[in-house]
Structure formats: structure tokens, C-alpha cells
N, C-alpha and C. Protein backbone atom coordinates (compact mmCIF):
# COMPACT_ATOMS: atom_id res chain seq x y z
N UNK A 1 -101.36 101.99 85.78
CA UNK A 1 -100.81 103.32 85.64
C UNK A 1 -101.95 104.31 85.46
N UNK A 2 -102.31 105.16 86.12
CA UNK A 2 -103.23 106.35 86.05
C UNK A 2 -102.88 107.19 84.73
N UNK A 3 -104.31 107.36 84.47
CA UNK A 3 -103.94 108.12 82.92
C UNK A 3 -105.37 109.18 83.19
N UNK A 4 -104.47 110.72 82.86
CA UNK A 4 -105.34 111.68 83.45
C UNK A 4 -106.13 112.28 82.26
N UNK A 5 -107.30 112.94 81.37
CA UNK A 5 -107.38 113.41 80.34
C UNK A 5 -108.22 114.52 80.83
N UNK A 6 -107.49 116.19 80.56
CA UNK A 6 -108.00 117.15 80.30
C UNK A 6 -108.55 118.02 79.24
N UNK A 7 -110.03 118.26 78.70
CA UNK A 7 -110.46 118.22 77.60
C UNK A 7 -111.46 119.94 77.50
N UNK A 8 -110.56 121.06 76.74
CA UNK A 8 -111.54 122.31 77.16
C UNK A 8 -112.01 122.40 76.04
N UNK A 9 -113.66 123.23 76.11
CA UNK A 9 -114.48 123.47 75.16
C UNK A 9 -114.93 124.66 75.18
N UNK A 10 -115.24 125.08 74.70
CA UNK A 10 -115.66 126.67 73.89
C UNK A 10 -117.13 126.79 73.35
N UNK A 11 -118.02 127.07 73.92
CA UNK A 11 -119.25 126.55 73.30
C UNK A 11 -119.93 127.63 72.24
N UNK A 12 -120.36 128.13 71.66
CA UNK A 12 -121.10 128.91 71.43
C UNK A 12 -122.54 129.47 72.43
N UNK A 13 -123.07 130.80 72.71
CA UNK A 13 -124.05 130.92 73.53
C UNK A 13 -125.44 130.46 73.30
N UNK A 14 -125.81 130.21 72.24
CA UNK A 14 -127.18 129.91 71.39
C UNK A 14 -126.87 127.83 71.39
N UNK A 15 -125.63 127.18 71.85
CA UNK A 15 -125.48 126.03 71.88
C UNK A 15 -124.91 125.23 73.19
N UNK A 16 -125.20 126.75 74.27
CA UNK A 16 -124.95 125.60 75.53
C UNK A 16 -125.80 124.47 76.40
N UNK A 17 -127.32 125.21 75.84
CA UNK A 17 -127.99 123.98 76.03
C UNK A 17 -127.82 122.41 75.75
N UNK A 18 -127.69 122.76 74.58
CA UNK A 18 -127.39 121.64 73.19
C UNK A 18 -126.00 120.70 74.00
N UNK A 19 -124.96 121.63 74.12
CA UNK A 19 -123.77 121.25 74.71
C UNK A 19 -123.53 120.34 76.12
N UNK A 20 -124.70 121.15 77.02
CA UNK A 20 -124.82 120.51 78.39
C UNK A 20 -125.64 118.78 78.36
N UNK A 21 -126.55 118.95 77.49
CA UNK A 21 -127.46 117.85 77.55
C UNK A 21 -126.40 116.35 77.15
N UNK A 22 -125.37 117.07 75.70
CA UNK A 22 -124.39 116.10 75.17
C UNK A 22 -123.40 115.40 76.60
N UNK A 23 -122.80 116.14 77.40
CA UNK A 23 -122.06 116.03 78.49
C UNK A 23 -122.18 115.44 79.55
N UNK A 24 -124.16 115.42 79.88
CA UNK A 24 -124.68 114.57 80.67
C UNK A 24 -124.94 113.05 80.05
N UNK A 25 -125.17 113.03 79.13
CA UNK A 25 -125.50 111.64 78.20
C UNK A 25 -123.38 110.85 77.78
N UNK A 26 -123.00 112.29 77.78
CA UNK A 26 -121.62 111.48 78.11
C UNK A 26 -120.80 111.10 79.56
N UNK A 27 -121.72 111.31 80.66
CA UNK A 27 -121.25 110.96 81.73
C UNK A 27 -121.59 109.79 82.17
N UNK A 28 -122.87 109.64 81.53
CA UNK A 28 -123.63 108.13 82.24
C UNK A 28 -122.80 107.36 81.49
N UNK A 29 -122.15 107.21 80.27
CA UNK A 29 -122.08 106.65 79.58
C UNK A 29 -120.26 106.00 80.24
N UNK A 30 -119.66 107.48 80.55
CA UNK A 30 -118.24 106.97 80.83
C UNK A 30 -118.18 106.61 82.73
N UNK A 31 -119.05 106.55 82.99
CA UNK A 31 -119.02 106.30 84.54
C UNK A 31 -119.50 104.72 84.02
N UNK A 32 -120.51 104.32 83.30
CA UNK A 32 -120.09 102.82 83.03
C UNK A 32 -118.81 101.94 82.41
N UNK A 33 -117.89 102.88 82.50
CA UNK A 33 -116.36 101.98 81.95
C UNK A 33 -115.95 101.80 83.02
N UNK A 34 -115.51 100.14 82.98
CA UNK A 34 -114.40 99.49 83.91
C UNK A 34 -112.90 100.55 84.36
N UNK A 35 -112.65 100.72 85.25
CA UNK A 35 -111.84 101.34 85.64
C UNK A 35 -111.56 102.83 85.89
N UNK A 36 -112.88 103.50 85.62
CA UNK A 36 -112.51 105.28 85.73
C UNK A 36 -112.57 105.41 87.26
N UNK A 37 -112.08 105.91 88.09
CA UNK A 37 -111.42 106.27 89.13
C UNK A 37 -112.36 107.66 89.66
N UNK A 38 -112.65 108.68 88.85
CA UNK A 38 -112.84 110.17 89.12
C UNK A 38 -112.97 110.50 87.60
N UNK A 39 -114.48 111.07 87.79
CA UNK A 39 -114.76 111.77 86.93
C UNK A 39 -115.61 113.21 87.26
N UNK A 40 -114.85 114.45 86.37
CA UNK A 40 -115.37 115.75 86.96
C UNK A 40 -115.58 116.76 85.57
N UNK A 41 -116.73 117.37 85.50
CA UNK A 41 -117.01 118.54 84.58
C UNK A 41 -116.96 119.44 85.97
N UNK A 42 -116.72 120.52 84.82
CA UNK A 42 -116.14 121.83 85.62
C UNK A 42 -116.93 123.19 84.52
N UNK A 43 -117.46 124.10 84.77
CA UNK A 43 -118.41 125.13 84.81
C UNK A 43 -117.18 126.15 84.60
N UNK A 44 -116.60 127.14 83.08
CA UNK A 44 -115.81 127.69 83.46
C UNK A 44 -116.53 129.63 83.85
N UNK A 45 -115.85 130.30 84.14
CA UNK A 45 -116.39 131.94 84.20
C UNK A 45 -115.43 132.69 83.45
N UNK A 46 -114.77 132.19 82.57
CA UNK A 46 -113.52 133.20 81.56
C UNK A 46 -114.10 132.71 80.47
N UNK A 47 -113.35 133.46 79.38
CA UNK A 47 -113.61 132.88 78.06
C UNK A 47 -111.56 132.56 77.42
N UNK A 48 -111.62 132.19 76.76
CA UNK A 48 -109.92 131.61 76.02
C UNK A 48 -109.99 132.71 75.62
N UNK A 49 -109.02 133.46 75.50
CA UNK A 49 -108.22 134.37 74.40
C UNK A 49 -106.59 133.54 74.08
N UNK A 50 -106.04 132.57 72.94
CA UNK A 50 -105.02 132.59 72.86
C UNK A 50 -104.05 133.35 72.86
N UNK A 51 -104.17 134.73 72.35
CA UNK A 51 -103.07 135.53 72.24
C UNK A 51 -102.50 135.83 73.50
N UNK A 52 -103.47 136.10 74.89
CA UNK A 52 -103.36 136.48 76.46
C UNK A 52 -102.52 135.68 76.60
N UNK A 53 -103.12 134.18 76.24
CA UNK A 53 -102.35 133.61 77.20
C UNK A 53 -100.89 133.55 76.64
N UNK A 54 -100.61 133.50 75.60
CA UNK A 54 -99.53 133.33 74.69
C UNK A 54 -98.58 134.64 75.28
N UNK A 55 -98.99 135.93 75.62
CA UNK A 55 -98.76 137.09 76.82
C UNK A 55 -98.38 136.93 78.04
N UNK A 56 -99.30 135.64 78.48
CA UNK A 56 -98.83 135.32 80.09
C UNK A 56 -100.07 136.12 80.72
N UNK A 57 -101.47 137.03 79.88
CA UNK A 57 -101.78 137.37 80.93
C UNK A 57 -102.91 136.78 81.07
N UNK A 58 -103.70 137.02 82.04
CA UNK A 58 -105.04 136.22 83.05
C UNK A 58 -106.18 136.25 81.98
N UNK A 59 -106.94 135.12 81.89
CA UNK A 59 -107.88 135.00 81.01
C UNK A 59 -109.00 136.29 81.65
N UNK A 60 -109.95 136.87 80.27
CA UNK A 60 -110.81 137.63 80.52
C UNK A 60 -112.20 137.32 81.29
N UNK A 61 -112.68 137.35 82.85
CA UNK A 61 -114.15 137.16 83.18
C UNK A 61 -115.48 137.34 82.22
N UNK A 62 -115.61 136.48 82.04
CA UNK A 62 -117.54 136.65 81.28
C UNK A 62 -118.29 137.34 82.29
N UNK A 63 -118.91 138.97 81.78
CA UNK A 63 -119.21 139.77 82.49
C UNK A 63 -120.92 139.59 82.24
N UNK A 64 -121.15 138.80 81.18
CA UNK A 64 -122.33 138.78 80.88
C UNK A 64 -122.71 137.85 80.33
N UNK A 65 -123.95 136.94 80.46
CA UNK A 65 -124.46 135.96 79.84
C UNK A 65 -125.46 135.99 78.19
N UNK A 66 -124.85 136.17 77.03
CA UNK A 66 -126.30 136.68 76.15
C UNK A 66 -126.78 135.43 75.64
N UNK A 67 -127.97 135.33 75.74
CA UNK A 67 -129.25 134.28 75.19
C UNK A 67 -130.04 134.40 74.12
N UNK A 68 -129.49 133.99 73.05
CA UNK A 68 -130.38 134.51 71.99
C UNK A 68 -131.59 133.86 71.61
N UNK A 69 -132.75 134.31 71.34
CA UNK A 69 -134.01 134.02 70.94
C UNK A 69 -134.31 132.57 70.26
């Protein structure tokens, strides 16, 4: 039986480095389990606002990238 798992994250900007490096060290790791089929990270360009969506309306575009020191 196919079993699908969708998993979203929210990173902080000063911790996406930190975040990306974790994601790659968790890919090698789950591409060695017996049976995964398809595995995909995905790069998003919005940020979550619950309340929007809780509205129905369209998540907000990240108009800007900030990098702090």
C-alpha cells in the first residue's frame, strides 16, 4: 500500500543554511531505506500566513531575501 508523507517547514532567514545542509544529510540517509519509491524536496517562494489561508486567500510571495550578518 503506498503511503505518501507531506512535511512543511518554516525556516528562519539567519538558519537556512543550517536547515539545507540538515535536508541533504536527510536525503542520503532516506534514499537508503528499503522501499521509498520517490523522494522530492521542493524550494518554496511564499511564506505561511495561517490566518489567509484560514480566509481562503493566496499565500503572500517573498519579495525579498534578508541575510543577516
Amino acid at each position: 500500500m503506498p503511503f505518501t508523507e507531506i512535511c512543511i517547514y518554516q525556516v528562519k532567514p539567519q538558519k537556512v543554511e543550517e536547515f539545507e545542509a540538515l535536508m541533504f544529510e536527510a536525503k542520503s540517509l532516506l534514499e537508503k531505506q528499503e522501499g521509498l519509491l520517490l523522494l522530492r524536496f521542493a524550494k518554496r517562494g511564499y511564506r505561511i500566513d495561517m490566518e489567509q489561508i484560514k480566509e481562503g486567500l493566496p499565500p503572500l510571495k517573498i519579495t525579498r531575501i534578508v541575510k543577516s550578518a
